[in-house]
Protein backbone atom coordinates (compact mmCIF):
# COMPACT_ATOMS: atom_id res chain seq x y z
CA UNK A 1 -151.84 133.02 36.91
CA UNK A 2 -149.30 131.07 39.21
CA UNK A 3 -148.39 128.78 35.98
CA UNK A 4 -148.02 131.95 33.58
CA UNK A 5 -144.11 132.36 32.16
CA UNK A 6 -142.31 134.59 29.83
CA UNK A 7 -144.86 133.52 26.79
CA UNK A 8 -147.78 134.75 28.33
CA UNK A 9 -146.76 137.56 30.27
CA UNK A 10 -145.93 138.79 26.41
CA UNK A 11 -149.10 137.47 25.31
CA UNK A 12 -150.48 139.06 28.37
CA UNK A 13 -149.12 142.87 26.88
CA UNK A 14 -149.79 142.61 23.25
CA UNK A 15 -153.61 141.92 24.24
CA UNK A 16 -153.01 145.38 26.64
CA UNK A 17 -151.72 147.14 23.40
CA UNK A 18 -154.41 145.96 21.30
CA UNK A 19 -156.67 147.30 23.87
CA UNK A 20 -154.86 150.67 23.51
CA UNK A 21 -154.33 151.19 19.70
CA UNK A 22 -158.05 151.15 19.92
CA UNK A 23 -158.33 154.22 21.40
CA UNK A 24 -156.66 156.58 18.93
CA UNK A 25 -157.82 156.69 15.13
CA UNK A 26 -154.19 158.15 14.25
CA UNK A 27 -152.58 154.41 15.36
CA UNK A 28 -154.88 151.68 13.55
CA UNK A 29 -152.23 151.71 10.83
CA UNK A 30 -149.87 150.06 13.50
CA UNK A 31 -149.10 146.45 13.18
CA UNK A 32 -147.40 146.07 16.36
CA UNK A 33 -147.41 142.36 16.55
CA UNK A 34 -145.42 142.02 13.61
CA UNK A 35 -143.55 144.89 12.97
CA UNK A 36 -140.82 146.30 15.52
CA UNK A 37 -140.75 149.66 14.51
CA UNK A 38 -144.45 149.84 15.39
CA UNK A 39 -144.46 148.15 18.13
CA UNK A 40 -141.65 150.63 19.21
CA UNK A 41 -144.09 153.93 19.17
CA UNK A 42 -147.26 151.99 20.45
CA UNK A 43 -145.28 150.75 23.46
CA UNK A 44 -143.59 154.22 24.00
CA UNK A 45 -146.53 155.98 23.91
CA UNK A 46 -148.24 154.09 26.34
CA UNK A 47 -145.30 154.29 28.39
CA UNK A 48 -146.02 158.35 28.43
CA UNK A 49 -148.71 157.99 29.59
CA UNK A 50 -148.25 156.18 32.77
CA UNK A 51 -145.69 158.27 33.34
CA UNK A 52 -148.26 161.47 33.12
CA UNK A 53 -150.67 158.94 35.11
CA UNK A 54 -147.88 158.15 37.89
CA UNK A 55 -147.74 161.77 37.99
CA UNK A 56 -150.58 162.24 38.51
CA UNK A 57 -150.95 160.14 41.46
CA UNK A 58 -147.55 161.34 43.23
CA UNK A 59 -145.87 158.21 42.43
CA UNK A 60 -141.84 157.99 41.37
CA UNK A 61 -142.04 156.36 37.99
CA UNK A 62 -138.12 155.51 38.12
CA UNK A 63 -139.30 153.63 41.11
CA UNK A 64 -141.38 151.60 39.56
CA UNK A 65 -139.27 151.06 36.38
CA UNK A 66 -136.61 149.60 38.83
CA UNK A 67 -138.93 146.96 40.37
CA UNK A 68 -140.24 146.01 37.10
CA UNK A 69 -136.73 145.26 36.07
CA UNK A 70 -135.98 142.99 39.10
CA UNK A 71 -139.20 140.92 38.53
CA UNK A 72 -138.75 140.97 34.56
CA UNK A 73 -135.32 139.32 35.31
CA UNK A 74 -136.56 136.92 37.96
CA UNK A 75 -139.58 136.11 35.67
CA UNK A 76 -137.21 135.13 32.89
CA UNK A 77 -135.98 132.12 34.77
CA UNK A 78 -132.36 132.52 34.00
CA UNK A 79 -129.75 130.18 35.49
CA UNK A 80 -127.97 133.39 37.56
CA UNK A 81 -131.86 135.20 38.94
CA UNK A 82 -132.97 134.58 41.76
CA UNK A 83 -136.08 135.20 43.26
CA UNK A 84 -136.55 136.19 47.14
CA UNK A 85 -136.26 133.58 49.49
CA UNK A 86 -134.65 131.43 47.73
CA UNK A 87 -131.17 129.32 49.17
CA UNK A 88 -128.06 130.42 47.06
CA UNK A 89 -124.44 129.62 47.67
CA UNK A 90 -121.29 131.45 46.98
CA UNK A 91 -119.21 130.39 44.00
CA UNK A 92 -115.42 130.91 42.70
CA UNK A 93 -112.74 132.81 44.22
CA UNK A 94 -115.90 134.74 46.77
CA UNK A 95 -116.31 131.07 47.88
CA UNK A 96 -112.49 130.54 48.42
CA UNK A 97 -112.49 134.21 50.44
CA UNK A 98 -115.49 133.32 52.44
CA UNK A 99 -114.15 129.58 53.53
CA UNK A 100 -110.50 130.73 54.12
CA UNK A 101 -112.26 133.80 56.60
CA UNK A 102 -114.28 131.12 58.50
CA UNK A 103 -117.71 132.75 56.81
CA UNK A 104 -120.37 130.55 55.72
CA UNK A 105 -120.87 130.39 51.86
CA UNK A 106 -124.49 129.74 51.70
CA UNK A 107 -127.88 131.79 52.57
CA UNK A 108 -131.02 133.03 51.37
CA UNK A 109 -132.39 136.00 49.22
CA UNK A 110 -133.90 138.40 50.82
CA UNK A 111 -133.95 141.41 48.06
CA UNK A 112 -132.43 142.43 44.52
CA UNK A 113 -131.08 145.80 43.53
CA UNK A 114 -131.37 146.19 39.51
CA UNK A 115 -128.80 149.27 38.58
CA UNK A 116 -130.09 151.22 35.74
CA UNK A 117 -126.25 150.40 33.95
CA UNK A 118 -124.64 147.37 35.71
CA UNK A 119 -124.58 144.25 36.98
CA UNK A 120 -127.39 143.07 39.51
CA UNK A 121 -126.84 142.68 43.08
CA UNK A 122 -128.56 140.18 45.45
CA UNK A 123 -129.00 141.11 48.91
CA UNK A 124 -127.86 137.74 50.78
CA UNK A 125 -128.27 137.20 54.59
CA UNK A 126 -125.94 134.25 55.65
CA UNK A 127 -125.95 132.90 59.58
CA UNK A 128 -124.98 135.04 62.04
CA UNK A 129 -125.65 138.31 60.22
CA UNK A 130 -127.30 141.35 61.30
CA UNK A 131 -127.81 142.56 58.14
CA UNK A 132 -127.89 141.34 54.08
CA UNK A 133 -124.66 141.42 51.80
CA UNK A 134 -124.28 142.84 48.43
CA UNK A 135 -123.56 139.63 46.28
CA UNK A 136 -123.61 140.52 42.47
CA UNK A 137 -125.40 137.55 40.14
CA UNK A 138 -121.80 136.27 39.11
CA UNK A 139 -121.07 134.57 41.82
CA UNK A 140 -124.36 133.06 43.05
CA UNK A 141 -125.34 129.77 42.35
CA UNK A 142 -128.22 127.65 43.45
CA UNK A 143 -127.96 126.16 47.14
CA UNK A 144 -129.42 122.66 47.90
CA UNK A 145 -132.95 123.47 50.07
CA UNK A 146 -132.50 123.48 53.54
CA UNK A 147 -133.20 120.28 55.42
CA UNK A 148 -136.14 120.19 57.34
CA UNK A 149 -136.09 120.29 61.11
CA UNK A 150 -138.58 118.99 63.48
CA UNK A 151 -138.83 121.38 66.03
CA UNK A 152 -141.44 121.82 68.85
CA UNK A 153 -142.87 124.83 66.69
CA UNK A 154 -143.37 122.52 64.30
CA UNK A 155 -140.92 121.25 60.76
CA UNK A 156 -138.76 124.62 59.47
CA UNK A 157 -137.01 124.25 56.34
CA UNK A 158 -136.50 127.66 55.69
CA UNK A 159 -132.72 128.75 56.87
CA UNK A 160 -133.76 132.32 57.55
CA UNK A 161 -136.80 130.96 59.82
CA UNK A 162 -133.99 128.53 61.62
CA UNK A 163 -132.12 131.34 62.58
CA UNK A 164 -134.76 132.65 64.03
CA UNK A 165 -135.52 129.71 66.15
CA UNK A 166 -131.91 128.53 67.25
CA UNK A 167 -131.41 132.06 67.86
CA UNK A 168 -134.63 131.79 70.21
CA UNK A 169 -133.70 128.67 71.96
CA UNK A 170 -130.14 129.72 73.08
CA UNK A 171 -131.35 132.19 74.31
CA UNK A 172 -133.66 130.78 76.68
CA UNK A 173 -130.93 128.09 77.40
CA UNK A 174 -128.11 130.94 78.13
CA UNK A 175 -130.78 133.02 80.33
CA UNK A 176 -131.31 129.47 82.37
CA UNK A 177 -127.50 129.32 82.19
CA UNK A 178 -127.26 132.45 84.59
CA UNK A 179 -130.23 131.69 86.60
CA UNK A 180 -128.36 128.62 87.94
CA UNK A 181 -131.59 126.92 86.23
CA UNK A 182 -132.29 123.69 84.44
CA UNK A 183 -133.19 124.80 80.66
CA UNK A 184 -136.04 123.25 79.24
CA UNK A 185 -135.85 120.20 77.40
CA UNK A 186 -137.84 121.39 74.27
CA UNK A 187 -134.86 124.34 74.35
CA UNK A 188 -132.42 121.55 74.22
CA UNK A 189 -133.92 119.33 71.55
CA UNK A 190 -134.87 122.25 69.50
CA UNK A 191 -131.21 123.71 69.72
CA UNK A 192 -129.41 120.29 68.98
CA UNK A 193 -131.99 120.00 65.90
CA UNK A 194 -131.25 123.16 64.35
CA UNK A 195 -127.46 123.28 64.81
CA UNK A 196 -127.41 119.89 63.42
CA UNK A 197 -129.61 120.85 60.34
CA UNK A 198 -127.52 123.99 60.09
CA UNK A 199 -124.02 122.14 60.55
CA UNK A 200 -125.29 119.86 57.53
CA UNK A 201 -126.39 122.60 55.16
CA UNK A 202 -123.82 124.91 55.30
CA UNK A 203 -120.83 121.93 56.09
CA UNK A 204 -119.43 123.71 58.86
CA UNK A 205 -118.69 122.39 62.63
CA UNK A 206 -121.50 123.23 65.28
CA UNK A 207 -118.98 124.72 67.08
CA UNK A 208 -118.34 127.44 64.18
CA UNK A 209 -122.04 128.24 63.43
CA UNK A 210 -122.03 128.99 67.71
CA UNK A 211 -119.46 131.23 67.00
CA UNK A 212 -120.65 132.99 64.90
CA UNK A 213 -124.31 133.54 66.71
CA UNK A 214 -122.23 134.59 69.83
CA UNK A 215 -122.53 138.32 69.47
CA UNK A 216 -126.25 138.27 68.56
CA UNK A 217 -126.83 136.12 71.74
CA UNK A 218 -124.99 138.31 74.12
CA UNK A 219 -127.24 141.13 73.09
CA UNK A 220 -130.09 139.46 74.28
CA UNK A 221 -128.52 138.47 77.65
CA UNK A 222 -129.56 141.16 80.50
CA UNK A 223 -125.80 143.17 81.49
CA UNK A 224 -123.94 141.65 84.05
CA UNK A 225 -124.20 142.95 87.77
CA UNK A 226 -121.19 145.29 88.80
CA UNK A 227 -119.11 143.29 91.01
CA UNK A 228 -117.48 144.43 93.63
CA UNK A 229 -113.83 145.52 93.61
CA UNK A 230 -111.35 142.52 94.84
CA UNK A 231 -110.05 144.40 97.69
CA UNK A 232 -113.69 144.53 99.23
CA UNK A 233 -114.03 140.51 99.57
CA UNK A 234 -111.87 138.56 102.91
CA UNK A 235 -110.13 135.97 102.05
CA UNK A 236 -112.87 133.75 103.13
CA UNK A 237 -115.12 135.32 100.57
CA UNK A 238 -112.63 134.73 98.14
CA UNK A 239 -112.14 131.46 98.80
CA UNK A 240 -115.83 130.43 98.56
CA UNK A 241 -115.99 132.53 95.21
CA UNK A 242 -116.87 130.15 92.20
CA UNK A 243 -115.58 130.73 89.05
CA UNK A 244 -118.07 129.43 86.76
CA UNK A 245 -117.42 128.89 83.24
CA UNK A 246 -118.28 131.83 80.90
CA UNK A 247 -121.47 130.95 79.06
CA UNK A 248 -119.98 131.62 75.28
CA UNK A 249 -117.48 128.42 76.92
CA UNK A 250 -120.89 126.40 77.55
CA UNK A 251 -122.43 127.14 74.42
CA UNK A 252 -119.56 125.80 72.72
CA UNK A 253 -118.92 122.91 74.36
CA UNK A 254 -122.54 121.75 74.19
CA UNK A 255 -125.74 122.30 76.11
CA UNK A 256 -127.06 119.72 78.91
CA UNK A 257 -130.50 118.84 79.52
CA UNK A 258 -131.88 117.80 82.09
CA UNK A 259 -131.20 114.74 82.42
CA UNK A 260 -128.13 115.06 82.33
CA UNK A 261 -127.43 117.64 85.16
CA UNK A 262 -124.20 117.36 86.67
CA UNK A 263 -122.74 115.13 84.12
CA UNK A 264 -119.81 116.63 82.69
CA UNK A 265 -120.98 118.42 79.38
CA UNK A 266 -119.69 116.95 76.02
CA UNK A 267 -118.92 118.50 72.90
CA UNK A 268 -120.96 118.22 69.92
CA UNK A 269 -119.25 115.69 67.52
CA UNK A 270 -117.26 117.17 65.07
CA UNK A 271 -118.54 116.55 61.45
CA UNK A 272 -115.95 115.79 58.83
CA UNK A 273 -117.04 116.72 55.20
CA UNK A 274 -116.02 118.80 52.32
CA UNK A 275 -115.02 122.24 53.33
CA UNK A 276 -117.48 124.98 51.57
């Protein structure tokens, strides 16, 4: 039921320990809806037994404990839980850590880790990252949705799909980069979309958020060609050697399309806004 809550998911287990107090003769004395010592034993009894019954089948029952806690918390709809997928932002003095290291203070969900004494712990992936952070509850809040981009693979609005796809179109644009090739203009719309989207949500510069995609880029560059040691080229060669500019430079200072070959490239504007 995709419009069930709290109240029926209780409703939902009385009806299942109705169901079992029917089975024994020795608990028909048990008033479990309206006494709490009852409904103590009947629900630790049938706790027991799918423990014997998770047994049975090979399965860890602490396991499964653990991801019942995470969705019981999610499912109670508190202010600080947070289920998968959804856009969070960093709050207090993490916030103030994250903006004064140049990190970006908002992301998405991607998993929860319920302790069984402790706080819980969101796994958060934020731009740029290869893997999650650790973020406990405290100092989440919820992030405004992401805007949604037009691209030529259709309208994203998730950030964690974005990623994906500026990610993707760099790419393409850096590997035309190095093949002394014109990038397509779908690339080029697609990557001035998303960092713009991106630049709004998270209320960084484009030229940060390129920064910090940089490394992940690079891997997907093929490695350089040896060149050949200095003392190996004439002077003539020398001469005629270009030094073109590095593409990480490029990338920075804004991608051309085609139409505008052999115009000098421009920066991307820089957006003035609240810091995050």
């Amino acid at each position: 039921m995709a419009d069930a809550g709290p109240e029926e998911y209780a409703e939902f287990a009385a009806t299942i320990l109705d169901t079992f107090q029917e089975l024994f003769e020795e608990t028909g004395h048990l008033q479990h809806r309206t006494n709490d010592a009852h409904a103590h034993e009947l629900i630790s009894d049938l706790l027991v037994d799918l423990m014997h019954y998770a047994d049975r089948r090979g399965l860890d029952f602490d396991d499964i404990l653990g991801d019942s806690q995470a969705y019981f918390l999610t499912e109670q709809q508190q202010a600080n839980v947070f289920a998968i997928g959804t856009a969070v932002q960093l709050e207090g003095p993490t916030a103030k850590e994250a903006i004064l290291l140049g990190r970006p203070t908002r992301g998405a969900v991607t998993g929860m880790f319920v302790p069984d004494h402790g706080i819980p712990e969101y796994h958060v992936h934020f731009i740029g990252d290869r893997s999650s952070e650790s973020v406990v509850a405290a100092d989440l809040e919820p992030a405004p949705p992401f805007p949604p981009t037009t691209t030529t693979a259709g309208v994203i609005d998730f950030p964690l799909r974005a990623e994906r796809a500026l990610l993707d179109a760099t790419t393409r644009i850096a590997l035309a980069d190095v093949q002394n090739v014109r990038p397509s203009t779908d690339d080029v719309r697609d990557h001035r979309a998303l960092l713009a989207s991106f630049a709004s949500w998270t209320g960084m510069e484009p030229r940060s958020i390129t920064d910090l995609l940089l490394s992940r880029i690079s891997e997907r560059l093929p490695a350089p060609e040896p060149q050949r040691p200095r003392d190996d080229l004439s002077p003539g060669r020398l001469a005629a050697q270009g030094f073109p500019t590095p593409i990480t430079q490029r990338l920075k200072e804004g991608v051309r399309g085609p139409s505008e070959a052999g115009a000098k490239p421009a920066p991307h504007p820089r957006r003035q806004g609240p810091s995050r």
